[in-house]
Protein backbone atom coordinates (compact mmCIF):
# COMPACT_ATOMS: atom_id res chain seq x y z
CA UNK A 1 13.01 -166.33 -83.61
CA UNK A 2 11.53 -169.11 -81.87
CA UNK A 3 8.80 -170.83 -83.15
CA UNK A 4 5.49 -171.46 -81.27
CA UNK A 5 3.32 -174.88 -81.58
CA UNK A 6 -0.24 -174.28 -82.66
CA UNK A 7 -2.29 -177.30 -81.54
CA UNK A 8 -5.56 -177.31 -82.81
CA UNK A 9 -7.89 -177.43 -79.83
CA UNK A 10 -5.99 -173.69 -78.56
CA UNK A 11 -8.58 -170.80 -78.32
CA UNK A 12 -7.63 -167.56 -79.64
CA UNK A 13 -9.29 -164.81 -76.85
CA UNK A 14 -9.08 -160.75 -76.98
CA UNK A 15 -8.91 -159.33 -73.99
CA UNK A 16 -8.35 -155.04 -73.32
CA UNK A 17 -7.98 -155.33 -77.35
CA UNK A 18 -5.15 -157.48 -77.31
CA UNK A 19 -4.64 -161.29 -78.75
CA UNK A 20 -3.89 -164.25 -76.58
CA UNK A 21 -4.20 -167.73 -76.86
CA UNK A 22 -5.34 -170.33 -73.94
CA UNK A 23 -3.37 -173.41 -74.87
CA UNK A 24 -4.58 -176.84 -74.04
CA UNK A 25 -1.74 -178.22 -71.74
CA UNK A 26 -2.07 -181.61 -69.62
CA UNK A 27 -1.46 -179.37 -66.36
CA UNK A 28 -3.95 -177.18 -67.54
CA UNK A 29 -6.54 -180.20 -67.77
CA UNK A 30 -5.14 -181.36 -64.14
CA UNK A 31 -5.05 -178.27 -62.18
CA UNK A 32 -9.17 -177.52 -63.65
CA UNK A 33 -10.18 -180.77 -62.93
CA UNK A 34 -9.69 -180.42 -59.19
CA UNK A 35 -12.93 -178.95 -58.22
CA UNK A 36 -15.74 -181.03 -59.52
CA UNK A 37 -13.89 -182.16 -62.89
CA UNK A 38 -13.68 -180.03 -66.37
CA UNK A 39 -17.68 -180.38 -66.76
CA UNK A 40 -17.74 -178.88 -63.18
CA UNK A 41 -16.22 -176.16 -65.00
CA UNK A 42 -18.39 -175.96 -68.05
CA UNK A 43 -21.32 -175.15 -65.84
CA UNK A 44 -20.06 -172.77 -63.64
CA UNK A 45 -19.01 -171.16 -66.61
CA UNK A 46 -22.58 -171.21 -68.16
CA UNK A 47 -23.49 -169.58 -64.51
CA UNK A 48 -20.71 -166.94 -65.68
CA UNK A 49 -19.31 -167.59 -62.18
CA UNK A 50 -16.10 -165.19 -62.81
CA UNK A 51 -13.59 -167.04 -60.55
CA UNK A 52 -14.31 -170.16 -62.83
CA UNK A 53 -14.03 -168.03 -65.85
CA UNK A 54 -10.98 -166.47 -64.44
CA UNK A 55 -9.05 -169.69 -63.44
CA UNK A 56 -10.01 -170.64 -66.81
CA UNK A 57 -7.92 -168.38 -68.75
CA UNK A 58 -5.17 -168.44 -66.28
CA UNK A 59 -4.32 -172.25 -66.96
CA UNK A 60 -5.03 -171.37 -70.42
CA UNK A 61 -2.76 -168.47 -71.05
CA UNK A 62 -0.54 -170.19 -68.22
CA UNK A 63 0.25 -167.31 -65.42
CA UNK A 64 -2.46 -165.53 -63.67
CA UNK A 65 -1.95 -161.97 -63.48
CA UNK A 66 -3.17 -159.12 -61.12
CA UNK A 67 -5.19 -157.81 -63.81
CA UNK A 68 -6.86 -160.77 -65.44
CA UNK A 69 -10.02 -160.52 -63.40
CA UNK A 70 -10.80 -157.19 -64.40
CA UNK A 71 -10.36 -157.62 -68.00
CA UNK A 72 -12.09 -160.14 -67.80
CA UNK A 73 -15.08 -157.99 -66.08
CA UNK A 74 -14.52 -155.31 -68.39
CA UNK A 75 -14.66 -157.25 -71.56
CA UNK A 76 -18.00 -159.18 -69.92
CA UNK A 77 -18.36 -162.49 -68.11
CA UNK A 78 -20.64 -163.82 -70.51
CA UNK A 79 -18.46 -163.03 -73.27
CA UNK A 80 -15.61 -164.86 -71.51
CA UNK A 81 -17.19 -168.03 -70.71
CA UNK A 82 -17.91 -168.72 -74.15
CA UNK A 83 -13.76 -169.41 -75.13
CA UNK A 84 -13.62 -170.45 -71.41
CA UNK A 85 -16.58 -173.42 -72.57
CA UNK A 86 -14.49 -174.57 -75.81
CA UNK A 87 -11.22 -174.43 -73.88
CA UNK A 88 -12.34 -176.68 -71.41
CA UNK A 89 -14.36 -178.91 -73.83
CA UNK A 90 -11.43 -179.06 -76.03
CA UNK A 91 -9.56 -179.87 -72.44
CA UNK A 92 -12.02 -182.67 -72.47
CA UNK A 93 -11.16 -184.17 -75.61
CA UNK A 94 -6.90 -184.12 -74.88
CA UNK A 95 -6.32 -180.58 -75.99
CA UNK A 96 -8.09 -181.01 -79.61
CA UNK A 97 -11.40 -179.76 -80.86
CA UNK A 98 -14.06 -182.56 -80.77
CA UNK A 99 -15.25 -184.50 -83.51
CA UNK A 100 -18.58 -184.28 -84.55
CA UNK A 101 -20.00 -186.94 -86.98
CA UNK A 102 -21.44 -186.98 -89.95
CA UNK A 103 -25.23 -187.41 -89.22
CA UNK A 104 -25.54 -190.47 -91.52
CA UNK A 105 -23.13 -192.02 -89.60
CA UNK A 106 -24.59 -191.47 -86.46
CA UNK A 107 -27.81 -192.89 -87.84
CA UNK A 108 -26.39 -195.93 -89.52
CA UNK A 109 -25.28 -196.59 -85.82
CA UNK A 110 -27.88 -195.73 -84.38
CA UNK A 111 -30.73 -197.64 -86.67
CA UNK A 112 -27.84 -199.94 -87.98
CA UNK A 113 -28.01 -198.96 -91.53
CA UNK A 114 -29.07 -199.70 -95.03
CA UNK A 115 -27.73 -202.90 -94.08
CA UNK A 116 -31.14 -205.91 -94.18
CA UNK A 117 -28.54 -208.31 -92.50
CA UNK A 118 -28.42 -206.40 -88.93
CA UNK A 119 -29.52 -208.88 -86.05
CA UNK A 120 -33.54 -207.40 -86.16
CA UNK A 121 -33.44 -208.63 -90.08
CA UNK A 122 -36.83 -210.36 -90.83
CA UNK A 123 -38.86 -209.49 -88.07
């Protein structure tokens, strides 16, 4: 039995009851970012534009089938986009989830810190 790698920005999706996986793939990134780049994407997935949504889970799953768009209409557009948004964000970020930072840190960055020796110090 051959074994599949799991990276960790792939999106598990049901569709028709059944388990699939859209896998974050360099060609998948390429081939999405051709019409108006991967945030291009994002927002005609927030429109729940269903040929987005569609091409979507065709890179991810990597084939598009006859049937795709319809179970993806039966299961709902809005639905969809949802795995079709985190795919492409995770896309975004070379095929992992992104990072999001501890809110102290992004404070200390932002304010610079408990630190008294930042370059406002003293005035």
């Amino acid at each position: 039995m051959a074994s599949v790698e799991v990276n960790p920005g792939d999106i598990a999706v049901t569709l028709q009851g059944k388990e699939f996986t859209l896998k974050c793939s360099l060609e998948a990134a390429l081939a999405l970012t051709k019409n108006n780049g991967l945030r291009g994407a994002v927002e005609r997935c927030l429109a729940y534009d269903l040929d987005t949504v569609v091409d979507v889970f065709a890179m991810g799953l990597g084939k598009r089938s006859r049937a795709l768009p319809k179970a993806i209409y039966d299961e709902g557009v809005a639905k969809c986009s949802i795995p079709a948004i985190r795919f492409l964000t995770n896309l975004s970020h070379g095929g992992k989830p992104p990072v999001v930072a501890d809110d102290k840190l992004v404070k200390d960055e932002v304010e610079g810190g408990d630190d008294d020796d930042g370059p406002l110090a003293g005035s």
